[in-house]
N, C-alpha and C. Protein backbone atom coordinates (compact mmCIF):
# COMPACT_ATOMS: atom_id res chain seq x y z
N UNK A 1 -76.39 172.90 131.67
CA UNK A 1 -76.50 174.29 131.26
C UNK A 1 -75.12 174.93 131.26
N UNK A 2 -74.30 174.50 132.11
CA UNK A 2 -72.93 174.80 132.38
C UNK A 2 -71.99 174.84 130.86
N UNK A 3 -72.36 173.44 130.75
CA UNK A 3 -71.30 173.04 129.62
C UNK A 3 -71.93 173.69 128.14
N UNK A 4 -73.26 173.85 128.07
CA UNK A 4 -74.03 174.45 126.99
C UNK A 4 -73.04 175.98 126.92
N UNK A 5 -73.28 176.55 128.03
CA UNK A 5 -72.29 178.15 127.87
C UNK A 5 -71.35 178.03 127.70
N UNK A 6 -70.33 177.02 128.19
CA UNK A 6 -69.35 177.07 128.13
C UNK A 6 -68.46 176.54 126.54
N UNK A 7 -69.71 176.27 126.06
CA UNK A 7 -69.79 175.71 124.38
C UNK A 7 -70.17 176.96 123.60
N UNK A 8 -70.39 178.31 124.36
CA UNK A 8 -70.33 179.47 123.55
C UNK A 8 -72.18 179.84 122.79
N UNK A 9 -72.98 178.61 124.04
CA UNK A 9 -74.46 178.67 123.62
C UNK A 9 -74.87 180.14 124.08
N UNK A 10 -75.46 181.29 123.57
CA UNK A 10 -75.57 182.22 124.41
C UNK A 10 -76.77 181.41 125.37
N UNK A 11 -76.88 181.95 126.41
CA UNK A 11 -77.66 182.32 127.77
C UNK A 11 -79.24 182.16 127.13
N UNK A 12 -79.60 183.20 126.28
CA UNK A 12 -80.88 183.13 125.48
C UNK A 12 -81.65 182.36 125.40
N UNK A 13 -80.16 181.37 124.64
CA UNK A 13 -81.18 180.46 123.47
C UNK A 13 -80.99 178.85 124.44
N UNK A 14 -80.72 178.98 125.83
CA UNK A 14 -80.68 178.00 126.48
C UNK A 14 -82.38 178.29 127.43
N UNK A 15 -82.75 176.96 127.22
CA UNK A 15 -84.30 177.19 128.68
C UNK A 15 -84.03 175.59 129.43
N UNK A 16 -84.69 176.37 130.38
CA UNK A 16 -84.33 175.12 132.18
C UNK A 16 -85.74 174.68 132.26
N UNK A 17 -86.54 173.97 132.90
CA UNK A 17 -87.52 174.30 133.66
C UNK A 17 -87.51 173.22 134.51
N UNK A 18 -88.29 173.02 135.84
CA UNK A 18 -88.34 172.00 136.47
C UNK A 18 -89.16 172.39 137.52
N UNK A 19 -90.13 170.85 137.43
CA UNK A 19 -91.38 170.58 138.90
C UNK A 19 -90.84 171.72 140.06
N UNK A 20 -91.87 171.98 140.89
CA UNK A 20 -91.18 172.87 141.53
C UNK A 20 -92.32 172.34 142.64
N UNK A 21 -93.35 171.73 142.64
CA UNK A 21 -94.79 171.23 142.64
C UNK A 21 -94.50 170.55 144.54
N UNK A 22 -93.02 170.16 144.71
CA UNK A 22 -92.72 169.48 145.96
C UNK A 22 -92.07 170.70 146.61
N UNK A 23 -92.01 171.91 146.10
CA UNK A 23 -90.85 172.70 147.02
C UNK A 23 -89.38 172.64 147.09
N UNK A 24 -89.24 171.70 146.13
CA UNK A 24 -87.31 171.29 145.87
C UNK A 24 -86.96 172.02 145.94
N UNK A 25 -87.08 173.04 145.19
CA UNK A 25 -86.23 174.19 144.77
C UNK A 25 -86.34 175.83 145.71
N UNK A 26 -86.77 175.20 146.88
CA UNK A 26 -87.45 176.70 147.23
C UNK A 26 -86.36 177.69 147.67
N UNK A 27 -86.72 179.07 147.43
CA UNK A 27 -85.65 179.87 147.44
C UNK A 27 -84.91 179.91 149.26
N UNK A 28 -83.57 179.83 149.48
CA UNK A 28 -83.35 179.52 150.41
C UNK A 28 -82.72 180.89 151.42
N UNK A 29 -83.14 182.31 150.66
CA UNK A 29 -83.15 183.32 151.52
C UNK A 29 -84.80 183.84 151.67
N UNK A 30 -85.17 183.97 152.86
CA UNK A 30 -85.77 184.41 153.20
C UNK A 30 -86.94 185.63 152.60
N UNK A 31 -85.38 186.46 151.88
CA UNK A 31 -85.83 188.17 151.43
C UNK A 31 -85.85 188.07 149.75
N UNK A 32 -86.06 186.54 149.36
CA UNK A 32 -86.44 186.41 147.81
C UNK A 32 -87.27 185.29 147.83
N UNK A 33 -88.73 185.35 148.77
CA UNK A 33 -89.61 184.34 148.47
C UNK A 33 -90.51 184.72 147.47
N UNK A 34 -90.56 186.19 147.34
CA UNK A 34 -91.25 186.33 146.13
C UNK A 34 -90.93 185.89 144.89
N UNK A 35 -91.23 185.13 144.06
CA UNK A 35 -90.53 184.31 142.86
C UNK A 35 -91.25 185.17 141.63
N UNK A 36 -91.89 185.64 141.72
CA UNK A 36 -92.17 186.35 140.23
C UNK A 36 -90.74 187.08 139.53
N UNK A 37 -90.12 187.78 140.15
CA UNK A 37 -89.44 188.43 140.15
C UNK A 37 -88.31 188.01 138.84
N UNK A 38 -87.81 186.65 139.62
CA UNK A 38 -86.81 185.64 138.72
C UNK A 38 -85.79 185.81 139.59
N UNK A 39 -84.63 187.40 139.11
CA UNK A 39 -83.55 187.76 139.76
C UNK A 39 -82.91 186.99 141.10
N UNK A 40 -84.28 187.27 142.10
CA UNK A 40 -84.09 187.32 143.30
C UNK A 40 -83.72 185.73 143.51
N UNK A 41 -84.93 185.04 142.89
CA UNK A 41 -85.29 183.45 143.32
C UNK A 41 -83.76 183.03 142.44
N UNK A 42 -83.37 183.33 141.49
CA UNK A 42 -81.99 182.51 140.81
C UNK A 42 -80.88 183.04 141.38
N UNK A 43 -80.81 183.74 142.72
CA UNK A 43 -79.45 183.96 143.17
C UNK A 43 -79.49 182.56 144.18
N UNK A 44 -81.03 182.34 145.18
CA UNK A 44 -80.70 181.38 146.38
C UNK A 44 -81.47 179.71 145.36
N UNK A 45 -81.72 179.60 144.14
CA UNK A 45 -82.06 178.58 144.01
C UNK A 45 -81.09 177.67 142.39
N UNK A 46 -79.90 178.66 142.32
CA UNK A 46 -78.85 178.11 141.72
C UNK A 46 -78.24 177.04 141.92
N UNK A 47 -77.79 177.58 142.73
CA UNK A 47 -76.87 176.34 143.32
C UNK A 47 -77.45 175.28 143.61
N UNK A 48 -78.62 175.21 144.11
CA UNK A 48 -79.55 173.56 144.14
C UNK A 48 -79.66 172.91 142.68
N UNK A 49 -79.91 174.19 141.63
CA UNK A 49 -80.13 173.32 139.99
C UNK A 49 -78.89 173.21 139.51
N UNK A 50 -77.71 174.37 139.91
CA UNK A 50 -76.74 173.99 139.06
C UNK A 50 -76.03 174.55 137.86
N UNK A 51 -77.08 175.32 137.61
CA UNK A 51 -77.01 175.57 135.88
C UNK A 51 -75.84 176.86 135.73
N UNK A 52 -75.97 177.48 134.78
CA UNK A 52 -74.83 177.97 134.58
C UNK A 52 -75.60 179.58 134.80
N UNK A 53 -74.78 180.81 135.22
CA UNK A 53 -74.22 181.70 135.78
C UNK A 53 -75.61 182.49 134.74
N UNK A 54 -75.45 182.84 133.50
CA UNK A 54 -76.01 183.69 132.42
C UNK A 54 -77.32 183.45 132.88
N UNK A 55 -78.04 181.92 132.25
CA UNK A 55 -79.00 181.87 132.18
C UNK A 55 -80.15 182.18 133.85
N UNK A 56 -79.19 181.55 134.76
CA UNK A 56 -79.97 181.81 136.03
C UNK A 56 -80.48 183.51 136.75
N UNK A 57 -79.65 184.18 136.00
CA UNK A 57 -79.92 185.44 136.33
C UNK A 57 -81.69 185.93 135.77
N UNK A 58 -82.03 184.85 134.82
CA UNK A 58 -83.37 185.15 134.74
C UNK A 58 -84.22 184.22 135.14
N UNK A 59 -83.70 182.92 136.46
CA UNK A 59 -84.50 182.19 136.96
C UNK A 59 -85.91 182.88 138.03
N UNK A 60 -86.80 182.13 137.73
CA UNK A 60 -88.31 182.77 138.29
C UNK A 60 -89.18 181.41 138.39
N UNK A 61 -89.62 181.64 139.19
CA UNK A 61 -91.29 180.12 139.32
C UNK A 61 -92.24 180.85 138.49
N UNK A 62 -93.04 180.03 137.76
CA UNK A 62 -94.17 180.05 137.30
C UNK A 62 -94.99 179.07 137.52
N UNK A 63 -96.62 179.33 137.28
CA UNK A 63 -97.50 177.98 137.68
C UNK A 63 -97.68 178.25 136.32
N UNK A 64 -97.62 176.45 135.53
CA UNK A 64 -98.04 176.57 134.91
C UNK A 64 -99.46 175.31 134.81
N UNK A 65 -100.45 175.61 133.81
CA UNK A 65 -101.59 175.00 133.91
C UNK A 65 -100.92 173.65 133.87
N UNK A 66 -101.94 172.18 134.50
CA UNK A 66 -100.84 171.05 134.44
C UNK A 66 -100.33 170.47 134.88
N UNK A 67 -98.74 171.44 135.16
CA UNK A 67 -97.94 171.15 135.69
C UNK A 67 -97.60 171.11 137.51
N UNK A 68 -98.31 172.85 137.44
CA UNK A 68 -98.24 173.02 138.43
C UNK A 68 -97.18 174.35 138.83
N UNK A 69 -96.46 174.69 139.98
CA UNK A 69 -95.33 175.29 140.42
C UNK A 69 -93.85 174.85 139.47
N UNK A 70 -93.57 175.71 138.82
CA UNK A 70 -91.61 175.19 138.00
C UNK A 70 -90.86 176.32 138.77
N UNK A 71 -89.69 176.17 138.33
CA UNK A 71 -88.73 177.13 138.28
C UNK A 71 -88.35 176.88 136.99
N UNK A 72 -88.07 178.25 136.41
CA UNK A 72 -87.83 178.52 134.53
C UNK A 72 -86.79 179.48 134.40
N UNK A 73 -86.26 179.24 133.12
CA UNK A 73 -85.22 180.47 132.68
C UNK A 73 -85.28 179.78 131.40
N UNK A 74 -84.68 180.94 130.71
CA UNK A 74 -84.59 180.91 129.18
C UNK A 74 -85.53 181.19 128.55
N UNK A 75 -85.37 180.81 127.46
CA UNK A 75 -86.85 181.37 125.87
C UNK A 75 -87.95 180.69 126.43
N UNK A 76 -88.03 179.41 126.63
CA UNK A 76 -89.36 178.71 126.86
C UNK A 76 -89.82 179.54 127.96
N UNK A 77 -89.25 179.96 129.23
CA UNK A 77 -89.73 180.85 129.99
C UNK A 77 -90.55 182.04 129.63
N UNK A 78 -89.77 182.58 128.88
CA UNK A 78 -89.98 183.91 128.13
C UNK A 78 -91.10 184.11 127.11
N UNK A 79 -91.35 182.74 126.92
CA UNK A 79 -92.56 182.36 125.67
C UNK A 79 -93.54 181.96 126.66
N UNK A 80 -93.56 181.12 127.36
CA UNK A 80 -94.60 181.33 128.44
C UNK A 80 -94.89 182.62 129.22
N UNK A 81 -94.34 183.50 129.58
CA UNK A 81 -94.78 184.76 130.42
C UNK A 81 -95.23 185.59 129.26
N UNK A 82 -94.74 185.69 128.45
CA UNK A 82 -95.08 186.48 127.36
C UNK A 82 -96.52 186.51 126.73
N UNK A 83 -97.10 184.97 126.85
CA UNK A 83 -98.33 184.12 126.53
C UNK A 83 -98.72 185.04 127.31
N UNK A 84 -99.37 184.80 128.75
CA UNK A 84 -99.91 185.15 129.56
C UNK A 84 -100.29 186.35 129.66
N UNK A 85 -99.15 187.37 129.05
CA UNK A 85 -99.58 188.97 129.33
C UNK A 85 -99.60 189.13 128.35
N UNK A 86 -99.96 187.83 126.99
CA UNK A 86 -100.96 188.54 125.86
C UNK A 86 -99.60 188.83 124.65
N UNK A 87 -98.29 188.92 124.88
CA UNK A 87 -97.72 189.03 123.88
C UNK A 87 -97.47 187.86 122.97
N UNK A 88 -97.27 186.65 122.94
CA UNK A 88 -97.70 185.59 122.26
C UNK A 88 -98.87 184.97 121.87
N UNK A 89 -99.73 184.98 121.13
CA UNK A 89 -100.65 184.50 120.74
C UNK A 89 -100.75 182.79 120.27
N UNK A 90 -99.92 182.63 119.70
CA UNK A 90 -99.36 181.68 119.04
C UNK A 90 -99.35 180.48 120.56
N UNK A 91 -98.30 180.94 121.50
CA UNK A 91 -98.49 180.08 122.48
C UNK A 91 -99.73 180.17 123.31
N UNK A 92 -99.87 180.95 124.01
CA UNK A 92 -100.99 181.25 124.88
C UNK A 92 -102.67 180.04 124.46
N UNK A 93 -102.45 180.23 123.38
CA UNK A 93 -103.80 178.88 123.15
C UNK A 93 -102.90 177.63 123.25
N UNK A 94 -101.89 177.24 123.29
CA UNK A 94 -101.45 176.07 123.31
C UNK A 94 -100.64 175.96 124.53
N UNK A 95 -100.60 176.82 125.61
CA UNK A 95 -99.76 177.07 126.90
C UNK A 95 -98.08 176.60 126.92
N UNK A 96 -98.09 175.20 127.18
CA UNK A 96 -96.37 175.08 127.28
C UNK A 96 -96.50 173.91 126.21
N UNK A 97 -97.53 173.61 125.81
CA UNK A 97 -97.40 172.95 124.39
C UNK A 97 -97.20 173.55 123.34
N UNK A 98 -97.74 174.84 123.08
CA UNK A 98 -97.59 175.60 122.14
C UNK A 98 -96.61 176.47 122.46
N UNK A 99 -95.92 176.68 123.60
CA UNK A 99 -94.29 177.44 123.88
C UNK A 99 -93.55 176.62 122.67
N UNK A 100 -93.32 175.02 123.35
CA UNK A 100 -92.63 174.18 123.13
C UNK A 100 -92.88 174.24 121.09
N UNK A 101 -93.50 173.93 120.74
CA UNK A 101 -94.05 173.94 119.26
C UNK A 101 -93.50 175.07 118.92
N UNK A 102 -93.66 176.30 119.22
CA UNK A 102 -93.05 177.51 118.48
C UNK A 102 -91.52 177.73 118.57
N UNK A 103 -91.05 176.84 119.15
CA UNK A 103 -89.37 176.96 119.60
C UNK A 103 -89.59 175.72 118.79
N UNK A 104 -90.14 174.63 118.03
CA UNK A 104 -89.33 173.60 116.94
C UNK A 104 -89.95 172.46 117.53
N UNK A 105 -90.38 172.13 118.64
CA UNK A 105 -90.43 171.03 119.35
C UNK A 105 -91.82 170.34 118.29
N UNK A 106 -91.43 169.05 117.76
CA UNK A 106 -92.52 168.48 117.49
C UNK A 106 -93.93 168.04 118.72
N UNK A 107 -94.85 167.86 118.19
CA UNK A 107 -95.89 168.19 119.09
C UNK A 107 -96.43 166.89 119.92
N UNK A 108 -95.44 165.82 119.73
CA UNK A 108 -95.85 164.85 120.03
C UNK A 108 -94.72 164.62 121.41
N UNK A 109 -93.16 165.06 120.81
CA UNK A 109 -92.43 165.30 121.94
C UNK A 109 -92.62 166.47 122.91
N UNK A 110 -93.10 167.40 122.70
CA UNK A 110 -93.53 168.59 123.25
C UNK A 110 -94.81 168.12 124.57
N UNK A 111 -95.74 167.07 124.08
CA UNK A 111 -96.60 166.49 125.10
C UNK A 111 -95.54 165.42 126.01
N UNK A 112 -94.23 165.01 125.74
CA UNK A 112 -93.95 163.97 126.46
C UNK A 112 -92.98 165.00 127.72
N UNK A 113 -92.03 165.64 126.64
CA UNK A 113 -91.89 166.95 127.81
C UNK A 113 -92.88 167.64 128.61
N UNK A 114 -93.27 168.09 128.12
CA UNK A 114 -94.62 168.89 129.44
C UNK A 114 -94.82 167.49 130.54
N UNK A 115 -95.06 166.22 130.21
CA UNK A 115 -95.36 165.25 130.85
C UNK A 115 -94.29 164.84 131.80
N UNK A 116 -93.61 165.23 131.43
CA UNK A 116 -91.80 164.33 132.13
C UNK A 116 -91.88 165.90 133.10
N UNK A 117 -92.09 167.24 132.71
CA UNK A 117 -92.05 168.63 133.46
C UNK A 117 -92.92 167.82 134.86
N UNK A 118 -94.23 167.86 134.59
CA UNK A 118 -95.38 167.46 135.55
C UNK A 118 -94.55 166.23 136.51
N UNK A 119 -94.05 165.15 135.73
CA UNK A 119 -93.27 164.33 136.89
C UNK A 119 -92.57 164.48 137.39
N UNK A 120 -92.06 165.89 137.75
CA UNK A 120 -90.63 165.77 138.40
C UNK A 120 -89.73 165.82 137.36
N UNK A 121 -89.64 165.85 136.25
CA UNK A 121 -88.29 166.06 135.60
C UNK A 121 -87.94 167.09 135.78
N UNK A 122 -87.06 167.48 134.41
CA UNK A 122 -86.42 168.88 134.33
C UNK A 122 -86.11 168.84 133.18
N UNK A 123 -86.22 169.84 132.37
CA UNK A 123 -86.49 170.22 130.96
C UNK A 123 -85.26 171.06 130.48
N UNK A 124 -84.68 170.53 129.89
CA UNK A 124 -83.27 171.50 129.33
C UNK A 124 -83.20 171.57 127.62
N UNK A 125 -82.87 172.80 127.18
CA UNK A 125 -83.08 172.81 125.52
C UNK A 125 -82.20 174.01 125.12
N UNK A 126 -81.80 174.33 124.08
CA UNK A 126 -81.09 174.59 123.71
C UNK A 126 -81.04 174.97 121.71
N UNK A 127 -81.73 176.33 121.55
CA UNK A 127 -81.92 176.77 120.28
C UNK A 127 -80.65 177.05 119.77
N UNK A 128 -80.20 176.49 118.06
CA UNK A 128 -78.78 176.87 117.64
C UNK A 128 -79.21 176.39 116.28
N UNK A 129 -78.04 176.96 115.88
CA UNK A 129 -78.51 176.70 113.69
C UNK A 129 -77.60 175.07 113.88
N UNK A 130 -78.21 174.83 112.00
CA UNK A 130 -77.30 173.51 112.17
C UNK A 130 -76.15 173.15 112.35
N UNK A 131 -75.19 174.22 112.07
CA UNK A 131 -73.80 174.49 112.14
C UNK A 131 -73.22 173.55 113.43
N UNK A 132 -73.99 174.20 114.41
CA UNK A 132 -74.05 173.92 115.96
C UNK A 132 -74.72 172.63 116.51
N UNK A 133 -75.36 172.45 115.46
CA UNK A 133 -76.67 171.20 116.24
C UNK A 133 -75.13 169.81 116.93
N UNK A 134 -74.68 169.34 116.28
CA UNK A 134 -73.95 168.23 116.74
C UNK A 134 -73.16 168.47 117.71
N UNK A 135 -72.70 169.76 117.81
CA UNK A 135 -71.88 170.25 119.39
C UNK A 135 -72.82 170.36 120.46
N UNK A 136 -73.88 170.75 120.40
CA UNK A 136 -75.07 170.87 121.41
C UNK A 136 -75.57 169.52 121.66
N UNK A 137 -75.79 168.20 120.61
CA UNK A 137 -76.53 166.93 120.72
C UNK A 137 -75.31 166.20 121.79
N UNK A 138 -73.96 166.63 121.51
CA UNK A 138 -72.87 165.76 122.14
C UNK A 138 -72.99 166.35 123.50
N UNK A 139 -73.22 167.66 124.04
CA UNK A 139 -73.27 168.21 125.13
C UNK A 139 -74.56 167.34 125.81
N UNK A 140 -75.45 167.45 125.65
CA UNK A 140 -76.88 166.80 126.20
C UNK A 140 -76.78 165.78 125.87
N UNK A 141 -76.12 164.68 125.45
CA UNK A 141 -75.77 163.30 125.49
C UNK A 141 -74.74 162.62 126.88
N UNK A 142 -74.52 163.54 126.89
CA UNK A 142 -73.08 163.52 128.24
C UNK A 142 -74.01 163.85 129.38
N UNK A 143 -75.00 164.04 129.77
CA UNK A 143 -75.85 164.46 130.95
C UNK A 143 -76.64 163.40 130.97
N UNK A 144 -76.67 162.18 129.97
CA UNK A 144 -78.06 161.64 130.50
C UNK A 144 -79.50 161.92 129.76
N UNK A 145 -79.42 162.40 128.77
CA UNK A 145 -80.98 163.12 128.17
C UNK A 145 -82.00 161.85 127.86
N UNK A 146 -82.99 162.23 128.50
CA UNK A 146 -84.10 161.21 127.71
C UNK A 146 -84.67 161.01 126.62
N UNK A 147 -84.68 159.66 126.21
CA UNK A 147 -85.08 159.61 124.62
C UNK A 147 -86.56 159.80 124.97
N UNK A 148 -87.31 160.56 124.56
CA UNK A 148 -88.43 161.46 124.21
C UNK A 148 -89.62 159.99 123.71
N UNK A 149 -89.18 159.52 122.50
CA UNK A 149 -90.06 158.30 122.18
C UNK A 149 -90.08 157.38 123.08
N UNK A 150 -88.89 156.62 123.66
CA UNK A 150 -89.18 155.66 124.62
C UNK A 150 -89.99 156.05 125.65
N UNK A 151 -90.02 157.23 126.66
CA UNK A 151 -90.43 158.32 127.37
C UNK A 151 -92.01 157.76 127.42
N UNK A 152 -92.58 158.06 125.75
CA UNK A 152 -93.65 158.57 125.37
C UNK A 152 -94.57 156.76 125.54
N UNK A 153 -93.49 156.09 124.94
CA UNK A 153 -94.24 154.58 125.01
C UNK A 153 -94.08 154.36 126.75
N UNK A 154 -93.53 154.40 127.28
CA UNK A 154 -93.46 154.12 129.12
C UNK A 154 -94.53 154.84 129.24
N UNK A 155 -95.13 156.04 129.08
CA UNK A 155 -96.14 157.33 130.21
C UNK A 155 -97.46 156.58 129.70
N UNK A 156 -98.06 155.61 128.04
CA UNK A 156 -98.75 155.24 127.18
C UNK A 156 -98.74 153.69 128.05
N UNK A 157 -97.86 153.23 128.59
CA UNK A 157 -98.41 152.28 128.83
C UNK A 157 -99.00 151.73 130.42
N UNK A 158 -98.65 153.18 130.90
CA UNK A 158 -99.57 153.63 132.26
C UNK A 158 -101.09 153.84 132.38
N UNK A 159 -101.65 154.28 130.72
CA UNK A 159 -102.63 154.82 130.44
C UNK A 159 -102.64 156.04 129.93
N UNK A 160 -101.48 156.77 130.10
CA UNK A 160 -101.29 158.30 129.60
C UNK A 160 -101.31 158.54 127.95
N UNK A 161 -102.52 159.04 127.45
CA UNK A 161 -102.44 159.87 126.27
C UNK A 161 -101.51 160.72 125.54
N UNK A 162 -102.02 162.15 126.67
CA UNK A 162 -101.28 163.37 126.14
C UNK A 162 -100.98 164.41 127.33
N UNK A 163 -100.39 164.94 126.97
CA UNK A 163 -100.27 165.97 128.43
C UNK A 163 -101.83 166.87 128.34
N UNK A 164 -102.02 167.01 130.04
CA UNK A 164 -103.37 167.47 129.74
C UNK A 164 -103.44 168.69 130.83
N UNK A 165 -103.41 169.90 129.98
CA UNK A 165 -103.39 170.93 131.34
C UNK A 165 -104.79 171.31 132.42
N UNK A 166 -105.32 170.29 131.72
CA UNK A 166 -106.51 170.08 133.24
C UNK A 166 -106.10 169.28 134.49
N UNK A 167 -105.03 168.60 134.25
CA UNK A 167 -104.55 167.78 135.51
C UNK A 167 -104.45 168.20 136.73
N UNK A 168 -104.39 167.26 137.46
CA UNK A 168 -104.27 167.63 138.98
C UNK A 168 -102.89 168.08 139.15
N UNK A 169 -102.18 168.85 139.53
CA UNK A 169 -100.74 168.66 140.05
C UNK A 169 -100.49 167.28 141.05
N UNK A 170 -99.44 167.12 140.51
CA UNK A 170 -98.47 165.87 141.43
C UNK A 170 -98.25 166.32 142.65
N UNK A 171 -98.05 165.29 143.66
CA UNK A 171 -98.00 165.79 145.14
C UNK A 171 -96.86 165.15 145.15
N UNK A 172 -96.11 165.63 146.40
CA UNK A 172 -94.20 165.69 146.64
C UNK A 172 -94.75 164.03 146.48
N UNK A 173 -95.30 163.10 147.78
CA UNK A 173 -94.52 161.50 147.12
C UNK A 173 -94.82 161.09 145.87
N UNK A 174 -95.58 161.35 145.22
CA UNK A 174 -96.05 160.62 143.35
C UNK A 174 -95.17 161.33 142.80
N UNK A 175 -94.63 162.84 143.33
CA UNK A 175 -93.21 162.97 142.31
C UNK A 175 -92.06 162.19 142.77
N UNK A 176 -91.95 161.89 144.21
CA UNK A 176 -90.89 161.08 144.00
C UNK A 176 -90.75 159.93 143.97
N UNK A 177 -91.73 159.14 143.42
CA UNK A 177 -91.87 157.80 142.99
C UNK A 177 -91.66 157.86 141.09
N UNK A 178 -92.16 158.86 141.29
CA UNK A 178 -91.88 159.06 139.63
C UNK A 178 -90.18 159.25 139.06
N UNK A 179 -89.86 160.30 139.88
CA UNK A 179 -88.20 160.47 140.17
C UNK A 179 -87.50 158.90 140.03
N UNK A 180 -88.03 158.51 141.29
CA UNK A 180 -87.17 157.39 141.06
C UNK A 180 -87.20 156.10 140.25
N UNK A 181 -88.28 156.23 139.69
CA UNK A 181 -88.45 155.33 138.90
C UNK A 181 -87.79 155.64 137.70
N UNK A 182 -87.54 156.95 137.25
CA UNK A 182 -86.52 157.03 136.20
C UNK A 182 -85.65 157.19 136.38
N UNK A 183 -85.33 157.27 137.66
CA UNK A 183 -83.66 157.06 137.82
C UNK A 183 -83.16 155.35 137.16
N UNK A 184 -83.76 155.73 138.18
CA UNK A 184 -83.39 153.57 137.97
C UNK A 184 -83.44 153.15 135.83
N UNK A 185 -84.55 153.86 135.37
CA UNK A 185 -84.71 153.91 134.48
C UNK A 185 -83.36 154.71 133.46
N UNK A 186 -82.80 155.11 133.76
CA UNK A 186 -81.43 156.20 132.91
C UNK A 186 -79.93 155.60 133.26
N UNK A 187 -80.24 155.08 134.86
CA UNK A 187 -79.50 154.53 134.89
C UNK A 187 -78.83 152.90 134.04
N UNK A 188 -80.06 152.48 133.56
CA UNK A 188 -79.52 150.84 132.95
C UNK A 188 -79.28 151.07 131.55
């Protein structure tokens, strides 16, 4: 997220999200456990994600169906809360599948994200015209990004379909078996 701003991405058009489902991220003052808020929770839960300065000023937890507990910032954030209190229509029947879809995301990668969200990943994206697209693809190439299709054939050959927001939430060890199994996995 760092290097995205520092590439002149505004703040906006950058979104974070990540499992939150184990407590990773929990806010580490006391007098900002309320997470609705955002403000409060992205001053003590920065520095654990990292990200850059702009966008965290609108970090906040949300549950989402699914997934479970995240911590969010950016548009996808913004398209999800927005759902909820009825100003998106468009998403709100399709929850963070239909966030994801109305920001561009094909709908097939959009289920492997939500899916990789639910495991413990962490979801980073980044809206820009084409002008920009190859400065942004080289930025998120340098971090490690997951190829989305391979992703989709690994979760398929577990038994996994589609992302399904009837799911159970993941409990802290199945996320971190999941964690580490793609470590190991990004790493080779």
């Amino acid at each position: 997220m760092q290097a995205l701003e520092a590439a002149n991405v505004p703040p906006v058009n950058i979104s974070m999200m990540a499992s939150n489902a184990d407590n990773r991220y929990a806010p580490t003052d006391p007098a900002n456990t309320e997470s609705t808020s955002g403000a409060g929770a992205g001053a003590s839960i920065g520095t654990v994600i990292g990200g850059g300065a702009g966008l965290l000023a609108g970090l906040g937890m949300l549950a989402i169906p699914g997934v479970g507990p995240v911590v969010a910032a950016g548009w996808l954030a913004s398209t999800l809360v927005g759902a909820v209190a009825g100003a998106g229509v468009g998403a709100a029947s399709g929850g963070i599948i239909g966030a994801m879809m109305e920001g561009g995301v094909s709908k097939e990668h959009a289920h492997v994200y939500a899916e990789g969200v639910r495991r413990g990943g962490t979801l980073v994206t980044a809206r820009v015209d084409e002008t920009r697209a190859d400065i942004v693809d080289g930025i998120m190439r340098q971090h490690h990004p997951v190829n989305a299709d391979a992703r989709g054939i690994a979760y398929r050959r577990s038994g996994w379909k589609e992302f399904d927001e009837k799911a159970a939430v993941i409990g802290a060890e199945e996320l971190e078996r999941e964690r580490a199994l793609y470590r190991r996995d990004r790493a080779a």
